[in-house]
Every structure is written in C-alpha cells, then in structure tokens.
Protein backbone atom coordinates (compact mmCIF):
# COMPACT_ATOMS: atom_id res chain seq x y z
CA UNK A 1 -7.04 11.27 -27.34
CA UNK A 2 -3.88 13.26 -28.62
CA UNK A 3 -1.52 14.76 -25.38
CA UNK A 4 -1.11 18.43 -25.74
CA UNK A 5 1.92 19.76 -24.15
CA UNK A 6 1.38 23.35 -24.39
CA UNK A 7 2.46 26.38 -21.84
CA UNK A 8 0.77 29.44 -20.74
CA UNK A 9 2.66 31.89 -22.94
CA UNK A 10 1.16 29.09 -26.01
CA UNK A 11 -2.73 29.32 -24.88
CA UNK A 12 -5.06 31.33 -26.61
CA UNK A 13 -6.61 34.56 -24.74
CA UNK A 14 -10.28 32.32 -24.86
CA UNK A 15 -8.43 29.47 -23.09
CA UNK A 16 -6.16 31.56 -20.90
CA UNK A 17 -9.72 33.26 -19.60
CA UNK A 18 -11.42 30.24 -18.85
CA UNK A 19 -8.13 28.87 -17.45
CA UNK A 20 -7.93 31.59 -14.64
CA UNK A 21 -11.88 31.82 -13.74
CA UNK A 22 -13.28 30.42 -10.81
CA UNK A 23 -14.91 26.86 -11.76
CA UNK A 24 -17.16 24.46 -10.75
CA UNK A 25 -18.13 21.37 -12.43
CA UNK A 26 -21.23 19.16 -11.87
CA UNK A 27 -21.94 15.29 -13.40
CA UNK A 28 -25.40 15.04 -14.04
CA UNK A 29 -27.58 13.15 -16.97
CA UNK A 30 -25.06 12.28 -18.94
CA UNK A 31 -23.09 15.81 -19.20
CA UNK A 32 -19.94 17.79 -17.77
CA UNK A 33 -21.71 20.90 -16.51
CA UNK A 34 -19.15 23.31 -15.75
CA UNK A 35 -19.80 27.04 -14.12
CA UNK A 36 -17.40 29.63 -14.65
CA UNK A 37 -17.26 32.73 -12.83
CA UNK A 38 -14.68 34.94 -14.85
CA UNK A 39 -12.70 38.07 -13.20
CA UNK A 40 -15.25 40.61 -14.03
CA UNK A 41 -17.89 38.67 -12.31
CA UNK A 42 -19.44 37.61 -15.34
CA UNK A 43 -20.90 34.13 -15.49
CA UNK A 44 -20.26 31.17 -18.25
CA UNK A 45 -22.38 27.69 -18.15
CA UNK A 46 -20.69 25.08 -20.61
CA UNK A 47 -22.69 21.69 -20.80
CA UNK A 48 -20.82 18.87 -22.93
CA UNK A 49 -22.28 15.39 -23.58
CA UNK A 50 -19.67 12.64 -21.35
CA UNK A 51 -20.08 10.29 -24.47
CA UNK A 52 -19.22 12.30 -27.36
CA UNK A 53 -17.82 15.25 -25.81
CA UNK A 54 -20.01 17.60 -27.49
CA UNK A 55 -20.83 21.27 -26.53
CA UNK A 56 -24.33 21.13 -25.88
CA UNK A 57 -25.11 23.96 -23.99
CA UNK A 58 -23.05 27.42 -23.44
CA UNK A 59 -24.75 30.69 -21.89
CA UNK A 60 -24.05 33.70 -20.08
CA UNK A 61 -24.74 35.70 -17.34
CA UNK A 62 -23.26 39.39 -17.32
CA UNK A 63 -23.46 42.34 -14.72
CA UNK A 64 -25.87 45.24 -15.29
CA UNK A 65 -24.25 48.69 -15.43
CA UNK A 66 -25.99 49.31 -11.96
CA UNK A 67 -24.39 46.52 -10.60
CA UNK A 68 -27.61 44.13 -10.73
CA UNK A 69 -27.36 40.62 -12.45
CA UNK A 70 -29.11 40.47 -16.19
CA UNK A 71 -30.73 37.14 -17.05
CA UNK A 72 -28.96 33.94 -18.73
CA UNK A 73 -28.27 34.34 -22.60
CA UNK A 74 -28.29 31.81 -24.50
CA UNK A 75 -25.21 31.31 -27.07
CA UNK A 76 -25.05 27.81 -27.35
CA UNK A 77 -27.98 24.93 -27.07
CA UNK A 78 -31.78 25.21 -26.93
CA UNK A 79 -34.34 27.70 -24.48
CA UNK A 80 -36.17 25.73 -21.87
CA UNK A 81 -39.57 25.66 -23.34
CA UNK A 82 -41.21 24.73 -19.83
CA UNK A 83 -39.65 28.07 -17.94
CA UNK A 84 -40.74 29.60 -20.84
CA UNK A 85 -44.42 29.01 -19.87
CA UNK A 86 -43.75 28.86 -16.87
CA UNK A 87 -42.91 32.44 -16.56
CA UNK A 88 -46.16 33.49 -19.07
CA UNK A 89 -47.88 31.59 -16.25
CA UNK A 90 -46.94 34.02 -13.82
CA UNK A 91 -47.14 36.91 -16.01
CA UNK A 92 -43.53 37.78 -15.88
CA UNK A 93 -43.39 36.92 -19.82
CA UNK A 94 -45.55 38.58 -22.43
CA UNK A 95 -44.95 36.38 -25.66
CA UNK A 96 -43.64 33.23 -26.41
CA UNK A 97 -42.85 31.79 -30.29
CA UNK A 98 -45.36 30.35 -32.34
CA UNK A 99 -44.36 26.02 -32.38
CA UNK A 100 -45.35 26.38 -36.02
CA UNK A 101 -42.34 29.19 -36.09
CA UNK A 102 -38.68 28.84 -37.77
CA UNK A 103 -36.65 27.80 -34.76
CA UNK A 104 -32.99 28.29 -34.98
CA UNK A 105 -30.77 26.23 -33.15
CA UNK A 106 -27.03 26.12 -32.06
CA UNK A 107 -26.04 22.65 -31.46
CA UNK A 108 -22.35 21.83 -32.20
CA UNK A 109 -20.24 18.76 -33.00
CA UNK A 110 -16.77 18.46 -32.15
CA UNK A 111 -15.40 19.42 -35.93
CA UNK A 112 -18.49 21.77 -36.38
CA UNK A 113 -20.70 24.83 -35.63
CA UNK A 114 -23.92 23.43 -36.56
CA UNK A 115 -27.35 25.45 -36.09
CA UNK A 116 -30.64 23.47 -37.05
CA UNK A 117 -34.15 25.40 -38.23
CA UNK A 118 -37.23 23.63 -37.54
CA UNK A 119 -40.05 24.46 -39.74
CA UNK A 120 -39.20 25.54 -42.95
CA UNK A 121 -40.65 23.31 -45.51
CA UNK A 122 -39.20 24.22 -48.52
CA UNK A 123 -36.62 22.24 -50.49
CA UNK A 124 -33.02 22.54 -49.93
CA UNK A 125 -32.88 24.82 -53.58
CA UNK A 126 -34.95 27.59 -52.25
CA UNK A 127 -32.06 28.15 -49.50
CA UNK A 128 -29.06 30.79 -49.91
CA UNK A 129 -26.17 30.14 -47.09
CA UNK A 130 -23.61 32.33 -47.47
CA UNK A 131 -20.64 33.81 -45.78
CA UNK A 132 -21.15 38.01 -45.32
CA UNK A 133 -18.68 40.06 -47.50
CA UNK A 134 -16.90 41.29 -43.83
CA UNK A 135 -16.57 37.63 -43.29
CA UNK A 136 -17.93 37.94 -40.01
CA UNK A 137 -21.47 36.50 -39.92
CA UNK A 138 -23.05 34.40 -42.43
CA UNK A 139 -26.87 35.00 -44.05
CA UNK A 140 -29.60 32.44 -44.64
CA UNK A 141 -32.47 33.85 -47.50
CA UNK A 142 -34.71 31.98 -49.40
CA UNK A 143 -35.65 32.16 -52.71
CA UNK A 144 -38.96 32.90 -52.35
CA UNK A 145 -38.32 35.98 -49.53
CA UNK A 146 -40.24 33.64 -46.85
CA UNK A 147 -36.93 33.19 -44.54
CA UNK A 148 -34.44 35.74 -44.05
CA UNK A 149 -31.83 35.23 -41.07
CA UNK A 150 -27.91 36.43 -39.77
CA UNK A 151 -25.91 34.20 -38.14
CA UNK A 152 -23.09 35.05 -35.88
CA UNK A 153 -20.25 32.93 -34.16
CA UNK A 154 -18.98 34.01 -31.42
CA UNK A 155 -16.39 32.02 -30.77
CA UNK A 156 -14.67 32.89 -34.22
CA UNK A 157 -15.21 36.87 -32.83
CA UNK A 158 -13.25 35.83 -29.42
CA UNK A 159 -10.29 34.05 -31.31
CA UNK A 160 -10.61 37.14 -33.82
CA UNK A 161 -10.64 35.01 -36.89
CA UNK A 162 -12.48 35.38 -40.33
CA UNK A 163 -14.97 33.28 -42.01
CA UNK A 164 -14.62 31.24 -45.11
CA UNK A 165 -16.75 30.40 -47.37
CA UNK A 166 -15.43 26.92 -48.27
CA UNK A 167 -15.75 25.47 -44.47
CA UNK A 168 -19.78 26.58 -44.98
CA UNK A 169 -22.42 23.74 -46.04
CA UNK A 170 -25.99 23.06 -45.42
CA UNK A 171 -28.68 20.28 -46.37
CA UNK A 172 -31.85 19.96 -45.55
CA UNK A 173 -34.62 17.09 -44.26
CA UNK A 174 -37.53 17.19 -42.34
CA UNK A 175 -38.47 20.07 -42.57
CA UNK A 176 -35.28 21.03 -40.91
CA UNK A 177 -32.40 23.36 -42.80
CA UNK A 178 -28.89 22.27 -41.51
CA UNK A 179 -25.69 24.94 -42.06
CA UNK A 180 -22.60 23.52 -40.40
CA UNK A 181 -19.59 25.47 -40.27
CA UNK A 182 -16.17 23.73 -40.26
CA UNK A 183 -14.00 24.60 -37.25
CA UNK A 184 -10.68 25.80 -38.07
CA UNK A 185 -7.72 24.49 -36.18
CA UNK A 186 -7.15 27.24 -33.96
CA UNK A 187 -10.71 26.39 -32.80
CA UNK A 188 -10.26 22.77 -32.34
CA UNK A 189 -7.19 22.81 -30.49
CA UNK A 190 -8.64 25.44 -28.13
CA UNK A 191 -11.61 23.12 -27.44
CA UNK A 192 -9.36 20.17 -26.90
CA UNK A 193 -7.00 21.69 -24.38
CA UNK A 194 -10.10 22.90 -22.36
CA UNK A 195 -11.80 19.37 -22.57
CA UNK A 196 -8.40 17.85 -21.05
CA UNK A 197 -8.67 20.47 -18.48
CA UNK A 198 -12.57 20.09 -17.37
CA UNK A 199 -11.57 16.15 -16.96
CA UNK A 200 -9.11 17.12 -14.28
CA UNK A 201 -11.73 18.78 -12.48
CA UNK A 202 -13.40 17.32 -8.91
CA UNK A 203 -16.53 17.02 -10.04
CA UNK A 204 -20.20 16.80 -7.81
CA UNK A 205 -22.83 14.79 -8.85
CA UNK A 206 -25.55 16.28 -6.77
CA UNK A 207 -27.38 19.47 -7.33
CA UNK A 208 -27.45 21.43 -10.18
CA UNK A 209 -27.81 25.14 -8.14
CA UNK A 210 -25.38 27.16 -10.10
CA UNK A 211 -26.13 26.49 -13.95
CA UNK A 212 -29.81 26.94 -13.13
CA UNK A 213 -30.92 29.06 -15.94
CA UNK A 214 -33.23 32.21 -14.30
C-alpha cells in the first residue's frame, strides 16, 4: 500500500468533507461500515469489503425542507429485497419490481465504476454504451428498443470532472450486461487517502444501529 503524504490545503473538497464529518465506524461480516454525519446534518453510510477494499455499499440520508428526516437513498450497492417486502407486508409500500425485471446495479472495484443488469438476454451486439455528448452521464439502448437506460456518477459530479469515452467498456454473460467505467486518478487517489484514513479509525464490532437502512 503506497504512503500518501498529502496536507489539507492538497485534499480534494470530497475528501476534505468526509475528513471534517462526524464518524463512526463498525466491523461487521467482513466490511468497514462507516457512518458519517456531515455539517449540514446530512447522513453518508460507506460499506467496503476488509479483503479487497471494495466500495460495496454507499447511501444517503438528507434533511427534509421541514426539518424531518427523508429515507436512505441508495447511490452505491444493492436494495434490501427483504425490507422491501417487508414494508408491502405492512402496507407502507405499494409496488415492488418484477424479479423477471432489468435490475441495475452499482457495485464498484477499486480501479472501476461498475453497474451490473440482470435480465437482459440479448447478446452483447444488441447493446449501445455510450458516453452523453455533455459528458456527464452515459446511455445504455439496445438495438432492438427493448432497454433504454441513463447512467449517472456521482462521484465524477462531486470532483466536477468530465467523462470519457475511452475509460467506458461493457461485456456481457449470463444474462447480465456489464459497463465499467475506468476511474481517473483524481478519483483513485481520493479513495485511497480516505481508505488510509477509515483504518485509523476505533472501530466497534457490535451493533449495527446507525447504518440501518429505514
């Protein structure tokens, strides 16, 4: 693991924010949860795999203009299917997707953005993955008009940098359509003074009360 010797006036606004929130971090099943309460009250929940130090799970947890608390959203990492039904259970959902549904993804790698689609059967030459002419999102069609969908990355929006085309690939197997965006630099180095960071951290490894998702 490289040594980064970097000072305050060096770190990124993303890093300086997490830097200065109020954190928390939990061991449990194999993954650094960490909770983040930032200055505006706002809530972050980063989970990252001990072994590979992947980002697994990332979500949020803003104010509501009246003051209340909105619900977790998801940016990083999959839905819990079981609160999912749980919550049709009690009524307090009205739909839930279709298993037989595209489901999109965001899993990353260390080097990579990486979203996975479940259930789209086609082969990988019906696909179009582009980057968007603003070079802000990128667009997944299909050849025959079955499959139409805009991704975003947010983290790219927060360091205010562009997308390129050439850092975009995709494959597909298993019914399963792969697009993995390179990380640029800026990104990785961001990622890896945060990582060295979180290790620091006194961590618990009881509980798991603050990242609950609700």
């Amino acid at each position: 693991m490289p040594t980064f010797n970097i000072t305050m006036s060096e770190l990124s606004p993303w890093v300086e924010t997490l830097k200065s929130a109020r954190k928390t971090a939990l061991i449990q099943d194999g993954r650094r949860k960490i909770h983040f309460t930032l200055s505006d009250g706002t809530e972050l929940c980063e989970e990252y795999e001990i072994k590979t130090n992947d980002l697994v799970v990332r979500k949020w947890r803003r104010k509501s203009t009246l003051g209340g608390v909105k619900a977790w959203e998801l940016e990083v990492g999959e839905s819990d299917l079981a609160s999912g039904m749980s919550a049709l259970s009690l009524g307090t959902q009205q739909l839930i997707e279709s298993n037989s549904n595209p489901v999109c993804i965001r899993r990353d790698t260390r080097r990579a953005f990486q979203w996975r689609i479940r259930n789209l059967p086609y082969p990988l030459t019906a696909y179009q993955v582009t980057v968007d002419d603003d070079k802000h999102g990128i667009t997944i069609r299909t050849s025959n008009k079955k499959y139409f969908k805009k991704l975003t990355i947010p983290d790219m929006e927060r360091s205010r940098l562009v997308l390129d085309s050439n850092s975009l690939t995709f494959a597909h197997a298993n019914n399963t359509l792969i697009v993995q965006y390179k990380k640029p630099k800026a990104i990785v180095d961001d990622q890896e003074v945060l990582l060295e960071e979180f290790k620091k951290m006194k961590s618990t490894k009881d509980g798991d009360v603050e990242c609950n998702q609700s």
